[in-house]
C-alpha atoms as a PDB file:
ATOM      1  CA  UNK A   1       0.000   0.000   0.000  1.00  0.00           C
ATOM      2  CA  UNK A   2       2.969   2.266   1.029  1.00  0.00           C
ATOM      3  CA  UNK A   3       6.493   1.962  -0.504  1.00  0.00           C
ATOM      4  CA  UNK A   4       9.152   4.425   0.217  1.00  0.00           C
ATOM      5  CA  UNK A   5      12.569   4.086  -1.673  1.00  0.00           C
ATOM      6  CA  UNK A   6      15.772   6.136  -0.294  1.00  0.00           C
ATOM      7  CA  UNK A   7      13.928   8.981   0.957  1.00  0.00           C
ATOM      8  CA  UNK A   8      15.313  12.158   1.761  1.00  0.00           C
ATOM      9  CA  UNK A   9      14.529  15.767   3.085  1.00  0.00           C
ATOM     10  CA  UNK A  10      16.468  18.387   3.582  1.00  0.00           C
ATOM     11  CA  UNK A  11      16.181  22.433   3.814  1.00  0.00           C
ATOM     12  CA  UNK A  12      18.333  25.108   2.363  1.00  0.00           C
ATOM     13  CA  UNK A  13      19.473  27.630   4.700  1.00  0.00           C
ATOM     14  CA  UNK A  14      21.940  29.800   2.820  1.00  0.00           C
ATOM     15  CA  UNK A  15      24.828  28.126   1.814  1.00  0.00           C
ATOM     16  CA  UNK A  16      23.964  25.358   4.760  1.00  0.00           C
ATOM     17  CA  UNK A  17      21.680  22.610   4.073  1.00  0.00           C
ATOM     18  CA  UNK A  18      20.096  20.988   6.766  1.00  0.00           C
ATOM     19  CA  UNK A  19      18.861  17.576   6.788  1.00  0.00           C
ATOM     20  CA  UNK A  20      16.246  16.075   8.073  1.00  0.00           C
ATOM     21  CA  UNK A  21      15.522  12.423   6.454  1.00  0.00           C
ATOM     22  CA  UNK A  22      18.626  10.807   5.501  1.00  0.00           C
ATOM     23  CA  UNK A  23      17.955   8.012   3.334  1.00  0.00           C
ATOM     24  CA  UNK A  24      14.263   6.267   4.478  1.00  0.00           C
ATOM     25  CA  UNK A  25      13.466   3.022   2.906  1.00  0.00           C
ATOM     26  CA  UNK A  26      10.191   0.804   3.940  1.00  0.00           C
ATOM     27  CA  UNK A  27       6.994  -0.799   2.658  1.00  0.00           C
ATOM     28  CA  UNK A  28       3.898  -1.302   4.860  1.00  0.00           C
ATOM     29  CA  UNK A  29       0.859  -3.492   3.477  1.00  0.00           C
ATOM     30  CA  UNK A  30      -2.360  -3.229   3.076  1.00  0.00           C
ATOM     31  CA  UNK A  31      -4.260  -3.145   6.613  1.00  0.00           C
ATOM     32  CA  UNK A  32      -1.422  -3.083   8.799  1.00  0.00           C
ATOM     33  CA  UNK A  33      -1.271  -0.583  11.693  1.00  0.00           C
ATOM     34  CA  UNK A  34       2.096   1.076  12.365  1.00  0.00           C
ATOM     35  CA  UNK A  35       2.967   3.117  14.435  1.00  0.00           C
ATOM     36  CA  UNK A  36       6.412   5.606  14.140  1.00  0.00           C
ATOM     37  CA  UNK A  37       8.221   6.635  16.932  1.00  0.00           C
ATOM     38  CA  UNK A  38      11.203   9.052  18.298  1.00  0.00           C
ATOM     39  CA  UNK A  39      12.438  12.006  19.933  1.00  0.00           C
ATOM     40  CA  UNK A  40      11.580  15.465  19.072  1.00  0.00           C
ATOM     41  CA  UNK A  41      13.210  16.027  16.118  1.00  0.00           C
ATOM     42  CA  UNK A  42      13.925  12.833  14.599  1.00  0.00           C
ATOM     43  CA  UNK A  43      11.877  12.970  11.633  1.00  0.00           C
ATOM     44  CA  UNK A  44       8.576  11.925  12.244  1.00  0.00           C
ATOM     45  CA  UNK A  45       6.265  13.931  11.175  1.00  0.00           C
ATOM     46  CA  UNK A  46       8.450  14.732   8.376  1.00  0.00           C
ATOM     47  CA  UNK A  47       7.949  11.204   7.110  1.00  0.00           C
ATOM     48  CA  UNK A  48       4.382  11.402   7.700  1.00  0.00           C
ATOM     49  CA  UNK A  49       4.593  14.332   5.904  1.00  0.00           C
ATOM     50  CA  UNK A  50       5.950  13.311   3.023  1.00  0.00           C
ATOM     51  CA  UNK A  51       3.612   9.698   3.113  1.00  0.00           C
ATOM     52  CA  UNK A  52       0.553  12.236   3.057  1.00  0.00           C
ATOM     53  CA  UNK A  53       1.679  13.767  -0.314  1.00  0.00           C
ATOM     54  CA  UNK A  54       1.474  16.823   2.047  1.00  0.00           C
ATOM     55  CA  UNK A  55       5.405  17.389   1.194  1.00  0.00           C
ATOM     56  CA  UNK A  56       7.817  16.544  -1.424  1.00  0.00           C
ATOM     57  CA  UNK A  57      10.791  14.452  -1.257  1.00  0.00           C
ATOM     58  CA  UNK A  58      14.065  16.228  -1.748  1.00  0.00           C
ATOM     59  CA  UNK A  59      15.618  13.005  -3.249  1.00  0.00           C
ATOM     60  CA  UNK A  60      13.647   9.418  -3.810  1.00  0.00           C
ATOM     61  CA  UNK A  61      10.338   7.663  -4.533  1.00  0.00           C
ATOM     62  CA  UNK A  62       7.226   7.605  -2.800  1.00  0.00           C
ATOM     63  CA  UNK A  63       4.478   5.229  -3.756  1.00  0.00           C
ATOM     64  CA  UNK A  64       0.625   5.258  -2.553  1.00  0.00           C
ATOM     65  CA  UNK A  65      -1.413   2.115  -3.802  1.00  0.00           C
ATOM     66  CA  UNK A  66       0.686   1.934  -6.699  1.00  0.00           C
ATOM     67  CA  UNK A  67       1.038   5.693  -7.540  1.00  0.00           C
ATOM     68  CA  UNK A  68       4.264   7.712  -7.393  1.00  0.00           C
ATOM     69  CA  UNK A  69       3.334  10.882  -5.572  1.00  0.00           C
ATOM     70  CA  UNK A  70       7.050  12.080  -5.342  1.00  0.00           C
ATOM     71  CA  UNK A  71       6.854  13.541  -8.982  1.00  0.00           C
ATOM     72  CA  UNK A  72       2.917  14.368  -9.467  1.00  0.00           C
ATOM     73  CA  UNK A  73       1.769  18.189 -10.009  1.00  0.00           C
ATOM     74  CA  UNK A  74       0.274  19.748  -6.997  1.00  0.00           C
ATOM     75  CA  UNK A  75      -3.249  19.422  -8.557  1.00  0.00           C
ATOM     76  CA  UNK A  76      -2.627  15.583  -9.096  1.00  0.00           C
ATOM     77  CA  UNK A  77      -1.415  15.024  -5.638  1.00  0.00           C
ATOM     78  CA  UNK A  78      -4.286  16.562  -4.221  1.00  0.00           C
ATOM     79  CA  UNK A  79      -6.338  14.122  -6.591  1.00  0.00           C
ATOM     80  CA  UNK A  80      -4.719  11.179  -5.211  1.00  0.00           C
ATOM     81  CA  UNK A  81      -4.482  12.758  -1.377  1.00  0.00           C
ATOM     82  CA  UNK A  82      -8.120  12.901  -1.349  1.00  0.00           C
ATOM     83  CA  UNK A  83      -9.314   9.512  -3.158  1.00  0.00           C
ATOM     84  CA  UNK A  84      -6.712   7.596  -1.004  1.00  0.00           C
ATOM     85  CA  UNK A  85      -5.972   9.516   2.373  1.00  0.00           C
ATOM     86  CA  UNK A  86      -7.882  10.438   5.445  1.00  0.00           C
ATOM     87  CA  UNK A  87      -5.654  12.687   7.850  1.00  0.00           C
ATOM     88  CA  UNK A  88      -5.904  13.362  11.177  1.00  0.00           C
ATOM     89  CA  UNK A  89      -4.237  16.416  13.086  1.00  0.00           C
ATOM     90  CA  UNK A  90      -3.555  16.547  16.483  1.00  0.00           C
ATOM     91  CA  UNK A  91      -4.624  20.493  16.302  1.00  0.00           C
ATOM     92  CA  UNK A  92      -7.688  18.847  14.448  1.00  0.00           C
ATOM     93  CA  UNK A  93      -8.212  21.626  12.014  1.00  0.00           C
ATOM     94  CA  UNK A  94     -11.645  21.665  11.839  1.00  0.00           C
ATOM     95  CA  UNK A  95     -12.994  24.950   9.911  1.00  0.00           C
ATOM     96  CA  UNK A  96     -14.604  27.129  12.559  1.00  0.00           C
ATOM     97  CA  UNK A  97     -17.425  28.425  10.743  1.00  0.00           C
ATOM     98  CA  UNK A  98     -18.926  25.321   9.800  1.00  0.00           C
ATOM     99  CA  UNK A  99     -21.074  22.540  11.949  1.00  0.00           C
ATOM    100  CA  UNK A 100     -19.481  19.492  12.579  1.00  0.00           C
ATOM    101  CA  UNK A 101     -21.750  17.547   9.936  1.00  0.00           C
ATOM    102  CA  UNK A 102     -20.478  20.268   7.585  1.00  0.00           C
ATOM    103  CA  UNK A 103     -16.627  19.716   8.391  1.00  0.00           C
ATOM    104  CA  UNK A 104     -17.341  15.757   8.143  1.00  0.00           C
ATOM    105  CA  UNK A 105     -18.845  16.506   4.814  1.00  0.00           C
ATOM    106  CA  UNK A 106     -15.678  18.521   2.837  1.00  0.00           C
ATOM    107  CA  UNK A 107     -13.823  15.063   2.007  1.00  0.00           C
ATOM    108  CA  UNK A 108     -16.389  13.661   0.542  1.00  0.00           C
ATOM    109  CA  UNK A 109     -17.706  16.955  -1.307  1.00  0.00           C
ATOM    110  CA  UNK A 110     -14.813  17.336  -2.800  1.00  0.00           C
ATOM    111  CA  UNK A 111     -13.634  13.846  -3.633  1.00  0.00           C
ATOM    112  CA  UNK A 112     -17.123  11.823  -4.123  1.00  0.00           C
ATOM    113  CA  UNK A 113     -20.055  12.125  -6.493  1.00  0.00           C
ATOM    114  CA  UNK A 114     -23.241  12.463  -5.073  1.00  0.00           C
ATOM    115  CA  UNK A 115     -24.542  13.322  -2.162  1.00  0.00           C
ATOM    116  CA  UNK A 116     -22.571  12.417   1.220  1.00  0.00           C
ATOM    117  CA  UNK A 117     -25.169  13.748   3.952  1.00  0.00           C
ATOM    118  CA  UNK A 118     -26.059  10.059   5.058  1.00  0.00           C
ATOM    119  CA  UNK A 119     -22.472   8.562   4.917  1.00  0.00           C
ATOM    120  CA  UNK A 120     -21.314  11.861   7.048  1.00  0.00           C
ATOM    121  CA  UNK A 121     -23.907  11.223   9.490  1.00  0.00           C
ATOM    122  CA  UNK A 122     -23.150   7.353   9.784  1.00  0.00           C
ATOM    123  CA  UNK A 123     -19.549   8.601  10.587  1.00  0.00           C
ATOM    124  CA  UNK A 124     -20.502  10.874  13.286  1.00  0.00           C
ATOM    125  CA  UNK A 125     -22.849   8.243  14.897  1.00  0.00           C
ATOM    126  CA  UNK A 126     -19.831   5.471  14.031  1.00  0.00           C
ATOM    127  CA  UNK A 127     -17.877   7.972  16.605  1.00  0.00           C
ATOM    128  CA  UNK A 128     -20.525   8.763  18.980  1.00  0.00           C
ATOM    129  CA  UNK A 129     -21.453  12.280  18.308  1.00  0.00           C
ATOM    130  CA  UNK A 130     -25.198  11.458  16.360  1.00  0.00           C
ATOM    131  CA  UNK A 131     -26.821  14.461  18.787  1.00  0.00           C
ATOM    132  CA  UNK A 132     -24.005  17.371  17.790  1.00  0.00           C
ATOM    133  CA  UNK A 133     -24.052  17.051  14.453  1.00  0.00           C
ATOM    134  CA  UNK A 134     -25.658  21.043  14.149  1.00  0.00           C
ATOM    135  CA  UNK A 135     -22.456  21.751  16.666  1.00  0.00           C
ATOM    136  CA  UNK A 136     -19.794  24.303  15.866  1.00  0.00           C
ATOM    137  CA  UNK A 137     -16.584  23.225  16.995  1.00  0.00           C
ATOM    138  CA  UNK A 138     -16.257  25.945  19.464  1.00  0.00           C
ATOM    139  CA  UNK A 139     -19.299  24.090  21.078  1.00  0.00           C
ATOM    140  CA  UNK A 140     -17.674  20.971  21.655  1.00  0.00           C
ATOM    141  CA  UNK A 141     -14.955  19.669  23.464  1.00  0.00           C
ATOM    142  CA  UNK A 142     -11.376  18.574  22.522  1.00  0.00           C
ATOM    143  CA  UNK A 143     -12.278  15.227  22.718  1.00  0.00           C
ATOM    144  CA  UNK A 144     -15.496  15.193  20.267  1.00  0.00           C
ATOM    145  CA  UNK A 145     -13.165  17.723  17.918  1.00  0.00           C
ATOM    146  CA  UNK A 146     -10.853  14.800  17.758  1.00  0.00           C
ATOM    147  CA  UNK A 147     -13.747  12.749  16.662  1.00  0.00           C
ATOM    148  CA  UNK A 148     -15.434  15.369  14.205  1.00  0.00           C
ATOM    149  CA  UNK A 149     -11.868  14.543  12.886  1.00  0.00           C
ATOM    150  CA  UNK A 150     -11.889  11.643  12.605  1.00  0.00           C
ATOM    151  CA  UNK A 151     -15.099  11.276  10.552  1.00  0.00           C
ATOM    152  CA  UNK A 152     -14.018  13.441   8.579  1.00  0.00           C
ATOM    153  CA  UNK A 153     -10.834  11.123   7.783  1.00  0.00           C
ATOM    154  CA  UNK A 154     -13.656   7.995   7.200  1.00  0.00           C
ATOM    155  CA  UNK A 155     -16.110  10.021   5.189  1.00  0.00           C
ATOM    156  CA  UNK A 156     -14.971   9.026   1.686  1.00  0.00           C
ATOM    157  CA  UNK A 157     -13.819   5.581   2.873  1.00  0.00           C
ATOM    158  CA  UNK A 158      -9.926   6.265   1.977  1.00  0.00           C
ATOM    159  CA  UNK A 159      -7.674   2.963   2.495  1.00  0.00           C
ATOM    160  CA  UNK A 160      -5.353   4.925   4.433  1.00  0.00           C
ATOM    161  CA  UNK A 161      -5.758   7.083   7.510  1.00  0.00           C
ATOM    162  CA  UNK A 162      -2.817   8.530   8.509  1.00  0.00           C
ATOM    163  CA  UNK A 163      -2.564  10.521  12.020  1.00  0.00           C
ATOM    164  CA  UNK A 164      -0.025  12.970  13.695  1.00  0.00           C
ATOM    165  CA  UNK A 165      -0.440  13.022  17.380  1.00  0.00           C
ATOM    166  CA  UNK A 166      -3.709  12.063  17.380  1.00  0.00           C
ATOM    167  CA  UNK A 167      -4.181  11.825  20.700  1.00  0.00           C
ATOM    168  CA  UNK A 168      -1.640  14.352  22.100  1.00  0.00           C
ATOM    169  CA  UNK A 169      -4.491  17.178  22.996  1.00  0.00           C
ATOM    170  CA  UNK A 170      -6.411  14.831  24.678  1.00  0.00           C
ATOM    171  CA  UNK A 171      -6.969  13.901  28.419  1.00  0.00           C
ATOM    172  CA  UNK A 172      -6.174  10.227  28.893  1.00  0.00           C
ATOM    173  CA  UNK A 173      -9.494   8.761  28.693  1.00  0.00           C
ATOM    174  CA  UNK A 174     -10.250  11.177  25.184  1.00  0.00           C
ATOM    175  CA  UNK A 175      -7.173   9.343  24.616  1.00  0.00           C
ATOM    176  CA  UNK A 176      -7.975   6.267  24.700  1.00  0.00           C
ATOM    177  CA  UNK A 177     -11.675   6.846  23.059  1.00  0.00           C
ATOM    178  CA  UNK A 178      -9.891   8.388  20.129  1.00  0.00           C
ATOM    179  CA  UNK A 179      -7.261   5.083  19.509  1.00  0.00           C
ATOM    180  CA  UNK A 180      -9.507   2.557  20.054  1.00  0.00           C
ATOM    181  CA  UNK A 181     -11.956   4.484  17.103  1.00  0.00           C
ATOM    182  CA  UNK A 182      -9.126   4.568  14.598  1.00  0.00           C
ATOM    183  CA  UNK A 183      -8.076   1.030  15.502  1.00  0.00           C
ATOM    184  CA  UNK A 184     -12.088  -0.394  15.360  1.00  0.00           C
ATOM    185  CA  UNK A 185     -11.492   1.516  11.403  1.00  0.00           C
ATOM    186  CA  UNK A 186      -8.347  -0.438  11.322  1.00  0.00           C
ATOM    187  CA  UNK A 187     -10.509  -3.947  11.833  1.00  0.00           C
ATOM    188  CA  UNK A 188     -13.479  -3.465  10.415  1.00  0.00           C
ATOM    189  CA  UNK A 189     -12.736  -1.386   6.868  1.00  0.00           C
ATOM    190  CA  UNK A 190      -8.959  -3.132   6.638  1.00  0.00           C
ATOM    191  CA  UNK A 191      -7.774   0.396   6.767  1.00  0.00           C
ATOM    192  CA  UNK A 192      -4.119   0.643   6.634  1.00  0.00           C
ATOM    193  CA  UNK A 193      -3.294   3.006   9.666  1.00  0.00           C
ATOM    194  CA  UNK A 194       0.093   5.019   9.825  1.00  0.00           C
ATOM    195  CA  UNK A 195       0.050   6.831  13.520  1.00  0.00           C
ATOM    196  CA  UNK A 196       2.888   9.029  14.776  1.00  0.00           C
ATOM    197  CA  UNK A 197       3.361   9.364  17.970  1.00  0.00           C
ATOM    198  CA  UNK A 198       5.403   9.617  21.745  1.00  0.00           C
ATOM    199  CA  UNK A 199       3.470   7.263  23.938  1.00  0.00           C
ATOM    200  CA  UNK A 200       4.866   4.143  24.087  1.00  0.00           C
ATOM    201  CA  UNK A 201       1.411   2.322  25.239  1.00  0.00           C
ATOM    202  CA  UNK A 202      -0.001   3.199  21.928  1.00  0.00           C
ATOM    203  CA  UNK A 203       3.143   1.945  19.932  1.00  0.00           C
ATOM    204  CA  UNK A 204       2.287  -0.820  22.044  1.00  0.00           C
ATOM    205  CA  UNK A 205      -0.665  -1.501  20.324  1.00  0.00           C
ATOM    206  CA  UNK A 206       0.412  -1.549  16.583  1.00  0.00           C
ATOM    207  CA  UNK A 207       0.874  -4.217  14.426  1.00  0.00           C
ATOM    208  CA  UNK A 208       4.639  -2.685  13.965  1.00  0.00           C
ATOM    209  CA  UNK A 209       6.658   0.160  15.157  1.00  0.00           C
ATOM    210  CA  UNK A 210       9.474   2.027  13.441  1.00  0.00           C
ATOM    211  CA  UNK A 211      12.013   3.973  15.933  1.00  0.00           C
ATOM    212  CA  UNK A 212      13.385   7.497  13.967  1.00  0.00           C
ATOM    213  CA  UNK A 213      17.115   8.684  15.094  1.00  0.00           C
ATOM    214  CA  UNK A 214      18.391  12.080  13.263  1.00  0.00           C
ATOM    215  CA  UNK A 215      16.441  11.320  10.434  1.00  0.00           C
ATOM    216  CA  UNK A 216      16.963   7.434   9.798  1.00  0.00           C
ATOM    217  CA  UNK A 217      15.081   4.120  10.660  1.00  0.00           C
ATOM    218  CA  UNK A 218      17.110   2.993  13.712  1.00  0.00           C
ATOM    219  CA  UNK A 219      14.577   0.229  14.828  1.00  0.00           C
ATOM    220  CA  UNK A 220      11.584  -1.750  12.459  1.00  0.00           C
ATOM    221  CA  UNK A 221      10.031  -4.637  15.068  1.00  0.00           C
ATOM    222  CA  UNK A 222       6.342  -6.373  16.016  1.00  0.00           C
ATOM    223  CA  UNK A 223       5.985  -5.286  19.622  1.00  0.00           C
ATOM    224  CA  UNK A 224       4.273  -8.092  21.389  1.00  0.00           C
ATOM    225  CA  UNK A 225       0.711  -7.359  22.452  1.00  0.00           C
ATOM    226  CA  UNK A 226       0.065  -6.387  26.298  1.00  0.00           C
ATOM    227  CA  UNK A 227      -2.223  -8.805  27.911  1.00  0.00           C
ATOM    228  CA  UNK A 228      -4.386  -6.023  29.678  1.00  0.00           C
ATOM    229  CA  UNK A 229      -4.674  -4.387  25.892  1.00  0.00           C
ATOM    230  CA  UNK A 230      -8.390  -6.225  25.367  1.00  0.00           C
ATOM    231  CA  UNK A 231      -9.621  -9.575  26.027  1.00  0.00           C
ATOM    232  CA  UNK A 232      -9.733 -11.728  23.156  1.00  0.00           C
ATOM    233  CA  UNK A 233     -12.635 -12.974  24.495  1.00  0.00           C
ATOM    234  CA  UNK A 234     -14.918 -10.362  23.723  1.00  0.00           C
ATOM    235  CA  UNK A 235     -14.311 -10.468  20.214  1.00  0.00           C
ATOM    236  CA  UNK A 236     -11.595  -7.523  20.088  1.00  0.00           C
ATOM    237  CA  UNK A 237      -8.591  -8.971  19.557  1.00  0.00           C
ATOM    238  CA  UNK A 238      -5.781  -6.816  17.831  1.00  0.00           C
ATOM    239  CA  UNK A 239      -5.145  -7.137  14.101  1.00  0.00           C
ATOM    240  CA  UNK A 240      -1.660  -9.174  13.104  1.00  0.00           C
ATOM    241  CA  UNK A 241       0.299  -7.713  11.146  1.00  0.00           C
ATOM    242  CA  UNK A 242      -0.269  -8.323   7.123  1.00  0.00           C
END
């Protein structure tokens, strides 16, 4: 689904360059849920970045479902962006003016034929917010921002949802709410799910985790499941990896 082939990123700064990815080769299949990890600094969001089509490579190949994006015009990246990606912020951007049934709505508005009312409002039900759909964001709370957000990344029904911080406004238990919606997407729709983020309990969770040092892959493992995650049980057990 992903392939990324000697990546690298660097800024000109006068006569100094300053780099940022040094040289970033992976591939991550269909469905699998990784999450990328690191210090402040280290490239991350950079590299998430540059997966989203939401930056350009200085220097290799980037490949969504089959399409280079590192060499498409901006209006064909945007094409592909919004037929194949659903992004979440960890600011979560939402447009002020405009009710969260509107902001779930722009994805598919601009991306899908027809009309998109009923799949936006199966979103926001899908993330338990059916009574604020006619809510302005300054209405609601951090938490149900985060999942107007994500909604919004489901609407069109892309086969990637990437996420920056996604939980990195949020209390704990927003936290938690948030994860386990992107990771029920991750199940049920075989979403491919590329998270960045600092808490280690939520690399935990992924299917794999990649460790970014000064701008290279210093680590690329499975972390084994913690028992307390969920109880197989009940029917919730984690996705292995593809």
């Amino acid at each position: 689904m992903i392939q990324v082939k000697s990546a690298k990123k660097w800024i000109q700064n006068g006569a100094r360059r300053v780099d940022i990815l040094q040289g970033i080769s992976l591939e991550i299949p269909a469905g699998q849920f990784v999450a990328i990890v690191g210090a402040s600094g280290s490239g991350k969001s950079t590299l998430l970045g540059l997966l989203a089509g939401l930056d350009t490579p200085s220097e290799g190949e980037i490949w969504l479902d089959g399409v280079p994006i590192h060499n498409l015009a901006e209006s064909d990246l945007a094409a592909v962006r919004g037929r194949k990606i659903g992004f979440v912020f960890q600011s979560y951007q939402l447009i002020q003016t405009l009710t969260a049934l509107e902001n779930v709505l722009l994805p598919y508005e601009l991306n899908v034929e027809g009309s998109g009312v009923d799949q936006a409002r199966r979103m926001l039900d899908e993330v338990g917010l059916s009574e604020r759909v006619d809510h302005y964001p300054v209405q609601l709370s951090g938490g149900e921002q985060q999942r107007v957000a994500l909604a919004r990344a489901f609407v069109a029904s892309p086969p990637i949802v990437m996420a920056d911080e996604p939980t990195g406004n949020l209390d704990s238990a927003n936290g938690r709410m948030v994860l386990d919606l992107l990771l029920e997407r991750n199940r049920k729709a075989g979403t491919t799910l590329v998270l960045v983020t600092h808490d280690p309990d939520i690399a935990g969770r992924a299917d794999r985790r990649i460790v970014l040092k000064d701008g290279r892959i210093v680590e690329d493992s499975r972390p084994a499941p913690s028992p307390h995650d969920e109880n197989p049980a009940q029917g919730n057990e984690w996705p292995s990896a593809h």
